[in-house]
Protein backbone atom coordinates (compact mmCIF):
# COMPACT_ATOMS: atom_id res chain seq x y z
CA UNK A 1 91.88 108.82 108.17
CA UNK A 2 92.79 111.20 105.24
CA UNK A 3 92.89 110.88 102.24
CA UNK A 4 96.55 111.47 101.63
CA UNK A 5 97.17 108.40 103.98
CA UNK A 6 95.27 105.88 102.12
CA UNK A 7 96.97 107.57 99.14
CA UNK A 8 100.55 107.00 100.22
CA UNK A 9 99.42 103.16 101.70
CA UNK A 10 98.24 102.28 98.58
CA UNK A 11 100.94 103.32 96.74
CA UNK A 12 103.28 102.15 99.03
CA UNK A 13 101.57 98.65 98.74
CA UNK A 14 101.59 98.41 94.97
CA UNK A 15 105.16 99.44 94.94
CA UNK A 16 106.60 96.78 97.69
CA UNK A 17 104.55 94.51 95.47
CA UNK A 18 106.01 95.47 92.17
CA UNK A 19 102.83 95.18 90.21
CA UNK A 20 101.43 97.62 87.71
CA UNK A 21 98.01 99.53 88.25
CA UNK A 22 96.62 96.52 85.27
CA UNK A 23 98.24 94.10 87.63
CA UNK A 24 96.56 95.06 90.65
CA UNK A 25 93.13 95.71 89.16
CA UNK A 26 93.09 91.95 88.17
CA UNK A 27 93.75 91.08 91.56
CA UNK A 28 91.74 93.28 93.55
CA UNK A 29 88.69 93.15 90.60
CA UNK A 30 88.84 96.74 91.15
CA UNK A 31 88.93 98.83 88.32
CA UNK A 32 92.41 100.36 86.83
CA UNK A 33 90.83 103.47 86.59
CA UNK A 34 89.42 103.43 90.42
CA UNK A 35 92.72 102.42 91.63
CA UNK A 36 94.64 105.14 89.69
CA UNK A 37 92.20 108.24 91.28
CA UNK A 38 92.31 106.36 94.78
CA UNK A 39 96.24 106.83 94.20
CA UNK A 40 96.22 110.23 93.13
CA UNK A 41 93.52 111.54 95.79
CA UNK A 42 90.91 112.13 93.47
CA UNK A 43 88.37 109.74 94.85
CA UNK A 44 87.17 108.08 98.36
CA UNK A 45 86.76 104.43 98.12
CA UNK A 46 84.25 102.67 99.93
CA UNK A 47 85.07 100.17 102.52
CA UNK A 48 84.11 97.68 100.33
CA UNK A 49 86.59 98.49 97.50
CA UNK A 50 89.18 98.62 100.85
CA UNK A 51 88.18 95.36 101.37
CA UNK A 52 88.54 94.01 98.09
CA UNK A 53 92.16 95.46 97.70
CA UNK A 54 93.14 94.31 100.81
CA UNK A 55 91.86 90.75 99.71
CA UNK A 56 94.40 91.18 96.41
CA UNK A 57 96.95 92.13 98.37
CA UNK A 58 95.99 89.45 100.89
CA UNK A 59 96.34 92.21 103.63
CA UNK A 60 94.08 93.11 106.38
CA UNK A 61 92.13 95.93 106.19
CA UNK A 62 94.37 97.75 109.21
CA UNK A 63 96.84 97.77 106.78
CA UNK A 64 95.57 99.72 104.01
CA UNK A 65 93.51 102.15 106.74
CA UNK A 66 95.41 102.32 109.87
CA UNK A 67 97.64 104.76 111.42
CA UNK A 68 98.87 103.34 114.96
CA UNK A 69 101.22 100.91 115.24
CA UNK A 70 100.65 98.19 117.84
CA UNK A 71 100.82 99.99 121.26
CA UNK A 72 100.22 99.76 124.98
CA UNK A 73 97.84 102.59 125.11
CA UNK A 74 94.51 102.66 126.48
CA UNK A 75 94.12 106.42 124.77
CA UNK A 76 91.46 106.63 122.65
CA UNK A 77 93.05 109.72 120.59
CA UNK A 78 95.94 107.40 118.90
CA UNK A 79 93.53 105.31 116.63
CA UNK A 80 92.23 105.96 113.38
CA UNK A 81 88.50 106.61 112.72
CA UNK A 82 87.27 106.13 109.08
CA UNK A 83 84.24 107.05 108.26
CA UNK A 84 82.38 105.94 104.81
CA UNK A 85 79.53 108.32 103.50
CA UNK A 86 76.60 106.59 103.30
CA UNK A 87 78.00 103.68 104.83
CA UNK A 88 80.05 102.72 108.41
CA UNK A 89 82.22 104.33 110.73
CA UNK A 90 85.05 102.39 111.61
CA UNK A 91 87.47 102.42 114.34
CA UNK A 92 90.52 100.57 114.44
CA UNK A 93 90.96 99.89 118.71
CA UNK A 94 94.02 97.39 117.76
CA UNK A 95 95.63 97.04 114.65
CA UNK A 96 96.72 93.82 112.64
CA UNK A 97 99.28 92.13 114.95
CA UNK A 98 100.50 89.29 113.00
CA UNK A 99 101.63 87.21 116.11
CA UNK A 100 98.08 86.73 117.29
CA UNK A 101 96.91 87.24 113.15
CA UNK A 102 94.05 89.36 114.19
CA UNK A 103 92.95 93.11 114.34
CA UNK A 104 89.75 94.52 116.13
CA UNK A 105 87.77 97.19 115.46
CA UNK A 106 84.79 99.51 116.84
CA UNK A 107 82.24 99.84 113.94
CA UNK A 108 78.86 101.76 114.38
CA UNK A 109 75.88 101.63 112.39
CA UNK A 110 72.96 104.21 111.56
CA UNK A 111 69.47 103.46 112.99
CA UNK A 112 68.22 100.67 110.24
CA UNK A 113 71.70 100.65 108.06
CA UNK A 114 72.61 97.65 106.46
CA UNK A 115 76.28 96.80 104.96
CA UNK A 116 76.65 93.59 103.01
CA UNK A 117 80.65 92.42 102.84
CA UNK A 118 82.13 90.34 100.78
CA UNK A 119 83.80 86.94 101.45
CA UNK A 120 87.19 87.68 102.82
CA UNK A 121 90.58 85.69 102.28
CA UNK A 122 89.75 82.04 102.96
CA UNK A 123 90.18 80.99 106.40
CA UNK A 124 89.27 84.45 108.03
CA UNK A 125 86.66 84.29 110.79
CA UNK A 126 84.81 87.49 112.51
CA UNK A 127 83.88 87.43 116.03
CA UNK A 128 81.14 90.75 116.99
CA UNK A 129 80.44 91.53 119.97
CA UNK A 130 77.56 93.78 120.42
CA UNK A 131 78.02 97.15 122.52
CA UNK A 132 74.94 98.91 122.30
CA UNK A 133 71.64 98.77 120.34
CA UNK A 134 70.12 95.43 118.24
CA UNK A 135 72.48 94.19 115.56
CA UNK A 136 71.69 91.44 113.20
CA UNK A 137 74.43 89.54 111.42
CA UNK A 138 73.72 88.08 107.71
CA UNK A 139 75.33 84.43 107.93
CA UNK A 140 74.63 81.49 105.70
CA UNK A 141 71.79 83.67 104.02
CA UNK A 142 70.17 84.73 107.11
CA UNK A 143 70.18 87.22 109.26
CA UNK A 144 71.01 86.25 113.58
CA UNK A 145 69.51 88.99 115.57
CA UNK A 146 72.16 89.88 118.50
CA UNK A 147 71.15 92.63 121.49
CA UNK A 148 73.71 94.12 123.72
CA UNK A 149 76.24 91.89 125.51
CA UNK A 150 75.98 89.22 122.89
CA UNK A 151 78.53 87.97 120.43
CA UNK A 152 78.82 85.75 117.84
CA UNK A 153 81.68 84.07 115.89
CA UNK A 154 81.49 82.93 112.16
CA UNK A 155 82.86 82.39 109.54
CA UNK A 156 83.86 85.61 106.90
CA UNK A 157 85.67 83.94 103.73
CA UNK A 158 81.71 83.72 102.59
CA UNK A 159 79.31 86.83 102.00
CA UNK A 160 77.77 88.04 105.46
CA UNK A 161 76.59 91.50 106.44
CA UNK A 162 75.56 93.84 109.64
CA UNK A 163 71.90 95.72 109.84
CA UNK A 164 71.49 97.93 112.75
CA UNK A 165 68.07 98.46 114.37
CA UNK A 166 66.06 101.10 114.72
CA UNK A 167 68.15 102.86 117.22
CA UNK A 168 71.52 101.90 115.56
CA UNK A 169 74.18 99.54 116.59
CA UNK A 170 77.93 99.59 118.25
CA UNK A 171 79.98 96.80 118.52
CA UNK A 172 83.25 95.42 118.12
CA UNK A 173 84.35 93.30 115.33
CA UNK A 174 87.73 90.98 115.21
CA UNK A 175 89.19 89.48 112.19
CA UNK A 176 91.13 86.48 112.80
CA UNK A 177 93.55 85.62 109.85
CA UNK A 178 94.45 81.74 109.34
CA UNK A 179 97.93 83.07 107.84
CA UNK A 180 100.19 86.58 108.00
CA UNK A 181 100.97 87.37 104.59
CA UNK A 182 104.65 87.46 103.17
CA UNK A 183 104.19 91.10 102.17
CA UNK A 184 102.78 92.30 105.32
CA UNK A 185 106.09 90.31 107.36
CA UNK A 186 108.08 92.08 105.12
CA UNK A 187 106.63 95.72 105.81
CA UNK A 188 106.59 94.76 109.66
CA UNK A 189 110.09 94.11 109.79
CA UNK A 190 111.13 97.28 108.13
CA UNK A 191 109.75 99.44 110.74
């Protein structure tokens, strides 16, 4: 995803919202100043700074980084890729679709990367399904180890995190959402 996407989705965000940079910085608890150069271009969040805005806005994540609408496409060219320095890569494979209140996405680690999220809005749960290499998943303060062809389903409105082994991990990861939100109706109805 570029830059200038994010940008405009941000923006676009804040304005449907009608809140002011101070506004939105109170309830993202990301900095006014962060939010302003995100807005402008001038800096690349990290996914966990995406994560905490689209908490605030009570959005999810798809929202703030994806580019496909909901399609019947099996081509992998149509969906957006982000990739974090020093952090993930993430795919979105199917964007939020508020009917079934989920999104999925492929996400692959570096050999013996860790990423440590925060809670997420209350009531969302994560189910990973491991595609290739040895994943472990941080739940309840300790980490579940999970090979290839194994899953898991928990609970995300707490801390949890992802460490890849040695040879890195794949795998896909769904976010199930107890509730659409009434901004994110609104911008789906538009369109």
């Amino acid at each position: 995803m570029e830059s200038d996407e994010l940008t405009l989705k941000l923006r676009d965000v804040r304005a449907a919202s009608g809140l002011s940079l101070s506004k939105v910085a109170d309830l993202t608890g990301v900095s006014k100043a962060m939010l302003g150069q995100i807005e402008r271009g001038e800096s690349s969040p990290t996914i966990a700074t995406l994560w905490k805005i689209a908490k605030g806005f009570q959005l999810p994540l798809s929202a703030l980084i994806g580019t496909a609408a909901m399609r019947d496409t099996t081509d992998t060219d149509v969906f957006s890729t982000v990739t974090f320095p020093g952090s993930i890569e993430v795919k979105i494979v199917f964007p939020f679709d508020p009917a079934l209140g989920a999104e999925t996405f492929h996400v692959e680690l570096s050999p013996n990367q860790s990423h440590k999220s925060p809670a997420h809005a209350a009531g969302v749960t994560e189910e990973v399904f491991v595609l290739s290499g040895v994943l472990e998943i941080l739940r309840n303060d300790k980490w579940v180890p999970l090979q290839a062809g194994q899953g898991l389903r928990f609970a995300a409105d707490v801390p949890h995190g992802y460490r890849a082994g040695d040879r890195g991990a794949a795998f896909l990861n769904m976010h199930h959402y107890s509730q659409s939100t009434e901004l994110f109706e609104q911008d789906r109805t538009s369109q």
